[in-house]
C-alpha atoms as a PDB file:
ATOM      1  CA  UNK A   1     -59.606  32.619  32.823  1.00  0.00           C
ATOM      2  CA  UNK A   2     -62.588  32.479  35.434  1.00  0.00           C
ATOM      3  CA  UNK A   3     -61.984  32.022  38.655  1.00  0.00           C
ATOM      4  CA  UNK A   4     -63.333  28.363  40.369  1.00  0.00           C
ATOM      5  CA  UNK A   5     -65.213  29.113  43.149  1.00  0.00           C
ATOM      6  CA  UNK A   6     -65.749  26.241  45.743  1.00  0.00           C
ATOM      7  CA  UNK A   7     -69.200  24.632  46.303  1.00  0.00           C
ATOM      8  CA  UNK A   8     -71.811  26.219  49.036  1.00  0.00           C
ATOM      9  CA  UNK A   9     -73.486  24.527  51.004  1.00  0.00           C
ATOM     10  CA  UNK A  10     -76.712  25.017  50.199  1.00  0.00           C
ATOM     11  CA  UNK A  11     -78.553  23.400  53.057  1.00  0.00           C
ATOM     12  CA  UNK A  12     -77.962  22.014  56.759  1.00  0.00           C
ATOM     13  CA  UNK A  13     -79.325  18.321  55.600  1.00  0.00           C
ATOM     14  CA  UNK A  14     -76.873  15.727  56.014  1.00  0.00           C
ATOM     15  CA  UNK A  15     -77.438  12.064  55.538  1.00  0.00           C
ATOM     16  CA  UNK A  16     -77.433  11.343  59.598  1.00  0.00           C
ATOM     17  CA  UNK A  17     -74.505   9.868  59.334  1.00  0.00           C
ATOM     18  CA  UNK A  18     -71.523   9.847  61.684  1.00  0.00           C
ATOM     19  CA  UNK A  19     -68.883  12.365  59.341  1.00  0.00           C
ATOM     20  CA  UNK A  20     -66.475  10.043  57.432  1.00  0.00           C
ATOM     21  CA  UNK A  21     -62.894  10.790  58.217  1.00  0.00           C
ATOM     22  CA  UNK A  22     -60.456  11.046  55.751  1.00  0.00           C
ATOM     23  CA  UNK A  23     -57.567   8.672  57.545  1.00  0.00           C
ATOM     24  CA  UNK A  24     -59.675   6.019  57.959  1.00  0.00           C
ATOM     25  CA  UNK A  25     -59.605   6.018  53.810  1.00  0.00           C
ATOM     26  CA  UNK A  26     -57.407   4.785  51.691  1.00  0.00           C
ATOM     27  CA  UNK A  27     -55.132   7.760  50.381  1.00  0.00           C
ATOM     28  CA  UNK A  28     -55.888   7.341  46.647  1.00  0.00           C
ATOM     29  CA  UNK A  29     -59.817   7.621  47.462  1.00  0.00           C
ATOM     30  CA  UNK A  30     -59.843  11.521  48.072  1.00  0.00           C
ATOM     31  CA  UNK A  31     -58.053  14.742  46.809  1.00  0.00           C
ATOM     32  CA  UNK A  32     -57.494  17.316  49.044  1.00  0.00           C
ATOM     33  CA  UNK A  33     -54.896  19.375  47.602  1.00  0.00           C
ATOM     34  CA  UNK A  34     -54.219  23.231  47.815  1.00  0.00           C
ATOM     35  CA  UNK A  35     -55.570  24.940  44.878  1.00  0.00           C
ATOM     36  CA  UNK A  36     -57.703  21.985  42.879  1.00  0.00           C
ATOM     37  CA  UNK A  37     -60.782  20.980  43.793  1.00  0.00           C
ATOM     38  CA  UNK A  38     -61.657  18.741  46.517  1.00  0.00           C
ATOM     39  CA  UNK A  39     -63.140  15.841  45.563  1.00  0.00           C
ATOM     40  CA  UNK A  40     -63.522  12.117  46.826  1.00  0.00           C
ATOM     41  CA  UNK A  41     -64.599   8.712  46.230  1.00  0.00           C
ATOM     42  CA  UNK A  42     -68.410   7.985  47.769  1.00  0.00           C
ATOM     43  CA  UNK A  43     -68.380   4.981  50.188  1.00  0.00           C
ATOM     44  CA  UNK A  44     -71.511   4.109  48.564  1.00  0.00           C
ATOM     45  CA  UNK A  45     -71.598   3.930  44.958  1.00  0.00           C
ATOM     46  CA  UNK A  46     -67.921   4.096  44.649  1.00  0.00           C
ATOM     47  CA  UNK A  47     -67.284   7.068  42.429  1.00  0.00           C
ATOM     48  CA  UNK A  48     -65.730  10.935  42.201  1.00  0.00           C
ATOM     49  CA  UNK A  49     -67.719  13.014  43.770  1.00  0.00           C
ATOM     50  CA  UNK A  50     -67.041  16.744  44.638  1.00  0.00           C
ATOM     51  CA  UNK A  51     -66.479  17.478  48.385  1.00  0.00           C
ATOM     52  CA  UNK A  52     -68.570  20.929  48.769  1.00  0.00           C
ATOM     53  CA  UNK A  53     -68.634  23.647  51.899  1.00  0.00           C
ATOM     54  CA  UNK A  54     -65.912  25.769  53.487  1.00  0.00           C
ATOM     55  CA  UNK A  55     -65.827  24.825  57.384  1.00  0.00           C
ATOM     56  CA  UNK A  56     -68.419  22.187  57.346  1.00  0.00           C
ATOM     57  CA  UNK A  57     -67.494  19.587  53.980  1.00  0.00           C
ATOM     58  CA  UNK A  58     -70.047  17.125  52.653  1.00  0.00           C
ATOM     59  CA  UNK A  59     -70.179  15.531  49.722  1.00  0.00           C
ATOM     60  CA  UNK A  60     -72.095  17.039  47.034  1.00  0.00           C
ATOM     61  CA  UNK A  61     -75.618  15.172  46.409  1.00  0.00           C
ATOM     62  CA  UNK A  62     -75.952  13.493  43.378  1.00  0.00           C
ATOM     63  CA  UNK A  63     -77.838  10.012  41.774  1.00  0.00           C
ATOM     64  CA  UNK A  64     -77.591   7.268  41.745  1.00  0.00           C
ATOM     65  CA  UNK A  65     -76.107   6.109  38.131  1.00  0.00           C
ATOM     66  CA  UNK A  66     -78.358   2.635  37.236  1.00  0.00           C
ATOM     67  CA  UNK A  67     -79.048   3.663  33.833  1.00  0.00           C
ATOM     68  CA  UNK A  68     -80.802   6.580  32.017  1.00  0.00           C
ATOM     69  CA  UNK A  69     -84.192   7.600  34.036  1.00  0.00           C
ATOM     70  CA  UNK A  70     -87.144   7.260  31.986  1.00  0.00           C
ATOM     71  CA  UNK A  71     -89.067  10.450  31.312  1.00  0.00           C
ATOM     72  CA  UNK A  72     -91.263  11.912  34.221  1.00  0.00           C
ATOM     73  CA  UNK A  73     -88.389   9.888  36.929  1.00  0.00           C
ATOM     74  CA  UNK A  74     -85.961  11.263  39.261  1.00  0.00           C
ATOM     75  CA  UNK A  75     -83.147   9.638  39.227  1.00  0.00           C
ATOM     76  CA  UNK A  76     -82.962   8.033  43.042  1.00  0.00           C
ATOM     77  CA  UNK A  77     -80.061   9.999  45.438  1.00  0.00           C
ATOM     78  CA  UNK A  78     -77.459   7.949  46.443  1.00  0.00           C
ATOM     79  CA  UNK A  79     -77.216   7.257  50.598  1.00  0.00           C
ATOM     80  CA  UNK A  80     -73.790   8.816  50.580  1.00  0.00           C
ATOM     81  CA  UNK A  81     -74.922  12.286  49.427  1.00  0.00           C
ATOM     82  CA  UNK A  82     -74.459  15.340  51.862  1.00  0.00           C
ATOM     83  CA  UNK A  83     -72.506  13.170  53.668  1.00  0.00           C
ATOM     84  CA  UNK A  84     -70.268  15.365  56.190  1.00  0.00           C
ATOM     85  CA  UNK A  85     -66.012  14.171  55.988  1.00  0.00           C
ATOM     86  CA  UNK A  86     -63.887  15.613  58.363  1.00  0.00           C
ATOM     87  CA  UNK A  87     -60.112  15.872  57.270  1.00  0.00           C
ATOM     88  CA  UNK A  88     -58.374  14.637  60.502  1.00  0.00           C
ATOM     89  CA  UNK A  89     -55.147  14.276  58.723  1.00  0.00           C
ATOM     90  CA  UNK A  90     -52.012  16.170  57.830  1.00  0.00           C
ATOM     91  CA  UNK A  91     -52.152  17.700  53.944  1.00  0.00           C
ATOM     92  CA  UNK A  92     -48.697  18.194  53.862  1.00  0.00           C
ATOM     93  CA  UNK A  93     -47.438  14.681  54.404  1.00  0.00           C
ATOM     94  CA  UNK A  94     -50.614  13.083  52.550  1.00  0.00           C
ATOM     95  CA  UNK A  95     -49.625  15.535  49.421  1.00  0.00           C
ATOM     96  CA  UNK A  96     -46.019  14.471  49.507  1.00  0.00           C
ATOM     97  CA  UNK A  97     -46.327  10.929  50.156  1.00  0.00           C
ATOM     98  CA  UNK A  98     -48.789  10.895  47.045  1.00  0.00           C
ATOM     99  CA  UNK A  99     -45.879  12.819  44.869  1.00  0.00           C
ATOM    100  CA  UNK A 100     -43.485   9.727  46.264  1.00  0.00           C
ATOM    101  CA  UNK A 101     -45.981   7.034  44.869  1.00  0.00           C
ATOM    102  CA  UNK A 102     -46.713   9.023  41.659  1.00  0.00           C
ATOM    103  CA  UNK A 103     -43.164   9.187  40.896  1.00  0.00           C
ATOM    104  CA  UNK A 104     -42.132   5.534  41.379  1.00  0.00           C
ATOM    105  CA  UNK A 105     -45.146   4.538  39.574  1.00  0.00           C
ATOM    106  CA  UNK A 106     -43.564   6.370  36.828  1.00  0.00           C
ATOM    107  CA  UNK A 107     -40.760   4.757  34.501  1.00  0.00           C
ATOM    108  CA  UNK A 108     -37.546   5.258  34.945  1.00  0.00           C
ATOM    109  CA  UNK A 109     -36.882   7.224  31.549  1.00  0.00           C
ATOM    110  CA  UNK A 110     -39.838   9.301  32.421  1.00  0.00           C
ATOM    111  CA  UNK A 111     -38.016  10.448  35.731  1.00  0.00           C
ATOM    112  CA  UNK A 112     -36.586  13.765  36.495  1.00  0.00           C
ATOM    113  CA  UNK A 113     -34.382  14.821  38.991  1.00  0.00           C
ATOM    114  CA  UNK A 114     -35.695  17.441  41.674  1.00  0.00           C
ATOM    115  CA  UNK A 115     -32.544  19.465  40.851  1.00  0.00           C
ATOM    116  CA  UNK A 116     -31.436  20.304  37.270  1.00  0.00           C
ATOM    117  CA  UNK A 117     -27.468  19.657  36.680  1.00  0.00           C
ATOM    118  CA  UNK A 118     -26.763  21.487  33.213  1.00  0.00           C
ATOM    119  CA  UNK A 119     -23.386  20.200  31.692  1.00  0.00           C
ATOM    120  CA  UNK A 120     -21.592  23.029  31.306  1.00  0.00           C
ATOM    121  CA  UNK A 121     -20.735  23.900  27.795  1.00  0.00           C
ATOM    122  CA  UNK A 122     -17.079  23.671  26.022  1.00  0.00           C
ATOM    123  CA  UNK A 123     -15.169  26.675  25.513  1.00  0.00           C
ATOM    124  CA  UNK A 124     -15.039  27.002  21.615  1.00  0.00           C
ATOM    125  CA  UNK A 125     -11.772  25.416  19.846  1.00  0.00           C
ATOM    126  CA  UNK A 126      -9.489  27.828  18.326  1.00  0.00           C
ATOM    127  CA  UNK A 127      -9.176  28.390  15.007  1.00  0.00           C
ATOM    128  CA  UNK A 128      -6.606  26.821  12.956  1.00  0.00           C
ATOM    129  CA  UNK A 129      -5.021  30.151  12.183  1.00  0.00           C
ATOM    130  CA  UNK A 130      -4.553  30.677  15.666  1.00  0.00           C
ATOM    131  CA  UNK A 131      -3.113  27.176  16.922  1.00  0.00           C
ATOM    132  CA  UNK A 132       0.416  27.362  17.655  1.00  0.00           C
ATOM    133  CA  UNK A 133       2.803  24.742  15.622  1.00  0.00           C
ATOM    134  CA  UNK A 134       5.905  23.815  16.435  1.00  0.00           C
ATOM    135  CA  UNK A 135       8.799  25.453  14.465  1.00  0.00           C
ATOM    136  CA  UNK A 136      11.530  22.983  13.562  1.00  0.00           C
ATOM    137  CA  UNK A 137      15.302  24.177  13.120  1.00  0.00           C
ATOM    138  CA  UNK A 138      15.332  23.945   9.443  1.00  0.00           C
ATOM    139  CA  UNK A 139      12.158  26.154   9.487  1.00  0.00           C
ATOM    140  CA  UNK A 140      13.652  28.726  11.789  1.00  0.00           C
ATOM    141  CA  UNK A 141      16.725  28.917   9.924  1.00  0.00           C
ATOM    142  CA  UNK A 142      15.403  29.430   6.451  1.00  0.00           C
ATOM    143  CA  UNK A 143      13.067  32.164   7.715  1.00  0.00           C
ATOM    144  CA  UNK A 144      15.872  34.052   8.958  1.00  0.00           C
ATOM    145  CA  UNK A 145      17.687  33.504   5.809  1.00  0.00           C
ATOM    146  CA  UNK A 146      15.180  35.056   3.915  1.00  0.00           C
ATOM    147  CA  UNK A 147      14.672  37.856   6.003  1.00  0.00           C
ATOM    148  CA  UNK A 148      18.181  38.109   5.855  1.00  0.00           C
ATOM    149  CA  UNK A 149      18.446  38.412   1.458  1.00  0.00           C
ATOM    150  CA  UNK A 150      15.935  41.187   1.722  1.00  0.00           C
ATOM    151  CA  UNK A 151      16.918  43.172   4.336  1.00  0.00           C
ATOM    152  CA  UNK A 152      18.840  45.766   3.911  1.00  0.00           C
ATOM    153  CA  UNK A 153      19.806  46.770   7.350  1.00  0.00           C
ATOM    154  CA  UNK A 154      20.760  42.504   8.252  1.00  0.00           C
ATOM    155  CA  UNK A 155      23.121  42.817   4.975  1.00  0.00           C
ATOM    156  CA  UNK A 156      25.268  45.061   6.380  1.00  0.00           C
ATOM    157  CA  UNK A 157      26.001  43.063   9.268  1.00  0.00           C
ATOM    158  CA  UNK A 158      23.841  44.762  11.783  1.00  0.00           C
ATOM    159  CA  UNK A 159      20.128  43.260  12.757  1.00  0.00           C
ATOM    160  CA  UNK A 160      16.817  45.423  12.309  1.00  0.00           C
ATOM    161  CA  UNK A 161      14.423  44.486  14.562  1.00  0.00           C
ATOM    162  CA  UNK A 162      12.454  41.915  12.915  1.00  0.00           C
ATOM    163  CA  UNK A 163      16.029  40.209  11.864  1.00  0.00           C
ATOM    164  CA  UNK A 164      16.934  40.593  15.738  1.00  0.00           C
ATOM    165  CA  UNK A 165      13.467  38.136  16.829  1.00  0.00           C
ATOM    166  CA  UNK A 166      14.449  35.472  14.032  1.00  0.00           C
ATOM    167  CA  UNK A 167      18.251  35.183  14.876  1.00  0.00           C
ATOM    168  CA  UNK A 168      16.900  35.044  18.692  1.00  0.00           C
ATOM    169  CA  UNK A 169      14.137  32.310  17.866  1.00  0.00           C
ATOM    170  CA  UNK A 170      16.429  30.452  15.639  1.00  0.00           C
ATOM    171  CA  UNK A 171      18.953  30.290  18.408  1.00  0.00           C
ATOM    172  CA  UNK A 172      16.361  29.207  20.980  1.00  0.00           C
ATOM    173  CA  UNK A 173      15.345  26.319  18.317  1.00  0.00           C
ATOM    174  CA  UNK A 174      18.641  25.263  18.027  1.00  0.00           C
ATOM    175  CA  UNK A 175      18.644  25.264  22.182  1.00  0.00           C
ATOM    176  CA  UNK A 176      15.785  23.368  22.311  1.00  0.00           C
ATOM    177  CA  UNK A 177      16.387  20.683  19.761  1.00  0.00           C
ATOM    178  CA  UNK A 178      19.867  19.970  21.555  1.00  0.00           C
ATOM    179  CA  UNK A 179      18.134  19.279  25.269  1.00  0.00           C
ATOM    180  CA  UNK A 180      15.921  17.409  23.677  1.00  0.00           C
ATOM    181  CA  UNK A 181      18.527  15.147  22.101  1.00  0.00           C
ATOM    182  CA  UNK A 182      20.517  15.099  25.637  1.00  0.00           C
ATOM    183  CA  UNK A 183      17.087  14.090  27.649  1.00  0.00           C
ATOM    184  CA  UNK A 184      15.809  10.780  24.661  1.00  0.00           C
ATOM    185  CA  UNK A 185      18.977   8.898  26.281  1.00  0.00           C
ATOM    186  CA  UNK A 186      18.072   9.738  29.994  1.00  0.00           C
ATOM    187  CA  UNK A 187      14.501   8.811  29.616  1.00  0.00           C
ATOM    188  CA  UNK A 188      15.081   5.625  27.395  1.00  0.00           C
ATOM    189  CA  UNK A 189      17.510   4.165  30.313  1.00  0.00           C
ATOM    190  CA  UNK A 190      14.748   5.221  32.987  1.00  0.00           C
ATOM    191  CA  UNK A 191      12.039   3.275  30.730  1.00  0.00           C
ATOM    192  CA  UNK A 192      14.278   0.364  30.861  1.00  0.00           C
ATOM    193  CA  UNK A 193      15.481   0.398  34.657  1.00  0.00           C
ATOM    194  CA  UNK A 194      11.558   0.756  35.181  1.00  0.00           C
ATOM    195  CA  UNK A 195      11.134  -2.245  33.364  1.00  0.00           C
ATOM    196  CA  UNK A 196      14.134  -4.439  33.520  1.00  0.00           C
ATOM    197  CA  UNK A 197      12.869  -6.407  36.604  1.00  0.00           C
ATOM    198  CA  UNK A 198       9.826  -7.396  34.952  1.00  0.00           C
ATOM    199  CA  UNK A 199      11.681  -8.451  32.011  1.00  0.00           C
ATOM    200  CA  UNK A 200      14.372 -10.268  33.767  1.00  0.00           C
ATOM    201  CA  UNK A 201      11.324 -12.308  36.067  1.00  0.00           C
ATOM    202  CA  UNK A 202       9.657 -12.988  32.881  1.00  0.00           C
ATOM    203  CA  UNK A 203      12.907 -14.889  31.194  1.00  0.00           C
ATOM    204  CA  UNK A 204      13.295 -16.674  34.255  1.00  0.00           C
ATOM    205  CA  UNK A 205       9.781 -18.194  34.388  1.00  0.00           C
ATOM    206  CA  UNK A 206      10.026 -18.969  30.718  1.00  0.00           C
ATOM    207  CA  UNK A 207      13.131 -21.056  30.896  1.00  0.00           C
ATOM    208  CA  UNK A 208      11.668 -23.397  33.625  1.00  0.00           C
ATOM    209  CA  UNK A 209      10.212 -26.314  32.620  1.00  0.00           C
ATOM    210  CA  UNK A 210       7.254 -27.437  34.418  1.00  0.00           C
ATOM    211  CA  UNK A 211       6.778 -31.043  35.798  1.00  0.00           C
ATOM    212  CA  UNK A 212       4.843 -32.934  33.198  1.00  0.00           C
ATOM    213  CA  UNK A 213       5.512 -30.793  30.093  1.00  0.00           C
ATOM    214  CA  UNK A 214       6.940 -30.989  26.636  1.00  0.00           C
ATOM    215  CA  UNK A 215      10.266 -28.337  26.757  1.00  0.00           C
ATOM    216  CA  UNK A 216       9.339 -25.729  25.062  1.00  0.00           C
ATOM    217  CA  UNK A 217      13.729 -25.853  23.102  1.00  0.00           C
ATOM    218  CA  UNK A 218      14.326 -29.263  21.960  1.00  0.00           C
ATOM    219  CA  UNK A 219      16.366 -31.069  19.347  1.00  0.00           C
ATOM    220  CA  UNK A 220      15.242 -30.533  15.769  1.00  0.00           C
ATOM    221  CA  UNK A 221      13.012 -32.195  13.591  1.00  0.00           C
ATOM    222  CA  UNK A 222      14.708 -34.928  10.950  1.00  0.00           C
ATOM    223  CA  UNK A 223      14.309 -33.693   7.519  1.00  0.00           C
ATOM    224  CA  UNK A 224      15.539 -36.419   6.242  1.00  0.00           C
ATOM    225  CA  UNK A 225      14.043 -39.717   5.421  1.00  0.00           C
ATOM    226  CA  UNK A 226      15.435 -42.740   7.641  1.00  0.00           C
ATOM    227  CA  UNK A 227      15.778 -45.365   5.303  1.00  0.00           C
ATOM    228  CA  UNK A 228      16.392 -43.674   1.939  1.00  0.00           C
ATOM    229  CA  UNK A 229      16.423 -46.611   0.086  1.00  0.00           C
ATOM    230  CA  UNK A 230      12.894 -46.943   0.811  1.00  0.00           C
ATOM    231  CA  UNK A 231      11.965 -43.457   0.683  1.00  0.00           C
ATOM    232  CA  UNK A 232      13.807 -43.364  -3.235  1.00  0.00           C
ATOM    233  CA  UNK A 233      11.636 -46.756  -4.291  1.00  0.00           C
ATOM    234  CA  UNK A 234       8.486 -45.385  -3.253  1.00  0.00           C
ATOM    235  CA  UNK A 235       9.305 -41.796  -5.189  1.00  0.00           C
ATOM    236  CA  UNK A 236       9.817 -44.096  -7.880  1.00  0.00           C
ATOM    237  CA  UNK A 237       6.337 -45.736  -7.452  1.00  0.00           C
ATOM    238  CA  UNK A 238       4.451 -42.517  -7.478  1.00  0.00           C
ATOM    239  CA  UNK A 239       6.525 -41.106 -10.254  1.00  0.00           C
ATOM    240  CA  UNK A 240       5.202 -44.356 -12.835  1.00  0.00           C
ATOM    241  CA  UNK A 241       1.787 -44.018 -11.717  1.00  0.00           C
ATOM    242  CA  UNK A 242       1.252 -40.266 -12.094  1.00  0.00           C
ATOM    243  CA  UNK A 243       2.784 -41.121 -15.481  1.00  0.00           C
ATOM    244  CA  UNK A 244       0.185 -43.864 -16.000  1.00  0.00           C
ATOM    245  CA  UNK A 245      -1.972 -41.970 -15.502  1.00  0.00           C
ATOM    246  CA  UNK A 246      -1.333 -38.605 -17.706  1.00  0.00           C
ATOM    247  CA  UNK A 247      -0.880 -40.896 -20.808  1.00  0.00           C
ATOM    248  CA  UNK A 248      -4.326 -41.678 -20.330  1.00  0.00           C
ATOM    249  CA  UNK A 249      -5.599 -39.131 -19.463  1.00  0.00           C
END
């Protein structure tokens, strides 16, 4: 990749000009950063042009841009060329203040944080050979009973090793399965001291009535028709007419 080397100043001619300083610019009209090229906007025909020189800058003389010259022209120079700038301003703070507006210019999606957080990654799940079930008493007991009908050593009476671990486990099931039936009692009355008073407040509001309102308990609803006298003649009324009306149908 070839290296860019920074414009020489060629000659001592400047445009007689007082030199323009850079903070009495606006800070999007120039670019001074470290390691790009140097460029900035010319007061006078308002475009890029390249700031050139080492210790003394001016800005690098060009035309002015009304149109394609005809052949045998020059192309007239624009006032602002070799115009000397003097950067009376800090570089740091100009750079970062330009990476502040840069970045809330940008949308929010397009955002990244300063520092990286990586989610750490999940430790693998186990395989299902390897996850532990629970052994249930009637489990435990028929694999000792097993071991036990083809053993000889258990037979006789006397454990082998193997037989030793199932009687042991089978006994620890048992254990288990007992405290566990002792504790369902204990922990059912704790659920319903823990809860009792909020049960008990909640009957109480429900059997007051409030002023204004229906009771929420009251007598029944009469099935029965009041005057059944009534109630038969007009059963009788509907039965002739439906009647009526199948036989001519």
């Amino acid at each position: 990749m070839p290296r860019i080397r920074p414009g020489r100043v060629r000659t001592k001619n400047t445009n007689r000009r007082e030199p323009l300083l850079l903070s009495s610019m606006s800070p999007q009209d120039f670019n001074v950063r470290p390691g790009e090229v140097r460029s900035i906007v010319c007061p006078d025909c308002r475009t890029w042009r390249r700031i050139i020189g080492e210790t003394i800058l001016k800005i690098r003389p060009h035309g002015l841009d009304k149109g394609k010259a005809t052949e045998g022209e020059k192309r007239p120079l624009c006032p602002g060329s070799d115009q000397l700038v003097d950067v009376d301003i800090d570089v740091r703070r100009w750079q970062a203040r330009q990476d502040r507006l840069l970045r809330d210019a940008m949308p929010q999606e397009n955002r990244r944080a300063a520092r990286q957080f990586y989610k750490p990654i999940p430790a693998p799940a186990a395989p299902v050979s390897r996850i532990h079930a629970g052994v249930t008493q009637e489990a435990a007991r028929q694999a000792y009973l097993d071991h036990v009908d083809e053993c000889v050593q258990c037979g006789t009476g006397q454990h082998c090793t193997d037989g030793g671990d199932l009687a042991h486990r089978y006994v620890l099931v048992c254990n288990a399965e007992l405290a566990r039936e002792k504790a369902k009692p204990i922990a059912r009355r704790a659920q319903w001291e823990k809860t009792a008073p909020a049960v008990r407040d909640a009957d109480t509001r429900r059997a007051d009535i409030l002023a204004g309102s229906a009771p929420a308990e009251g007598p029944d609803v009469p099935l029965a028709p009041v005057d059944e006298k009534t109630f038969a003649r007009r059963q009788a009324e509907l039965g002739r007419q439906y009647a009526a009306r199948t036989a001519t149908a």
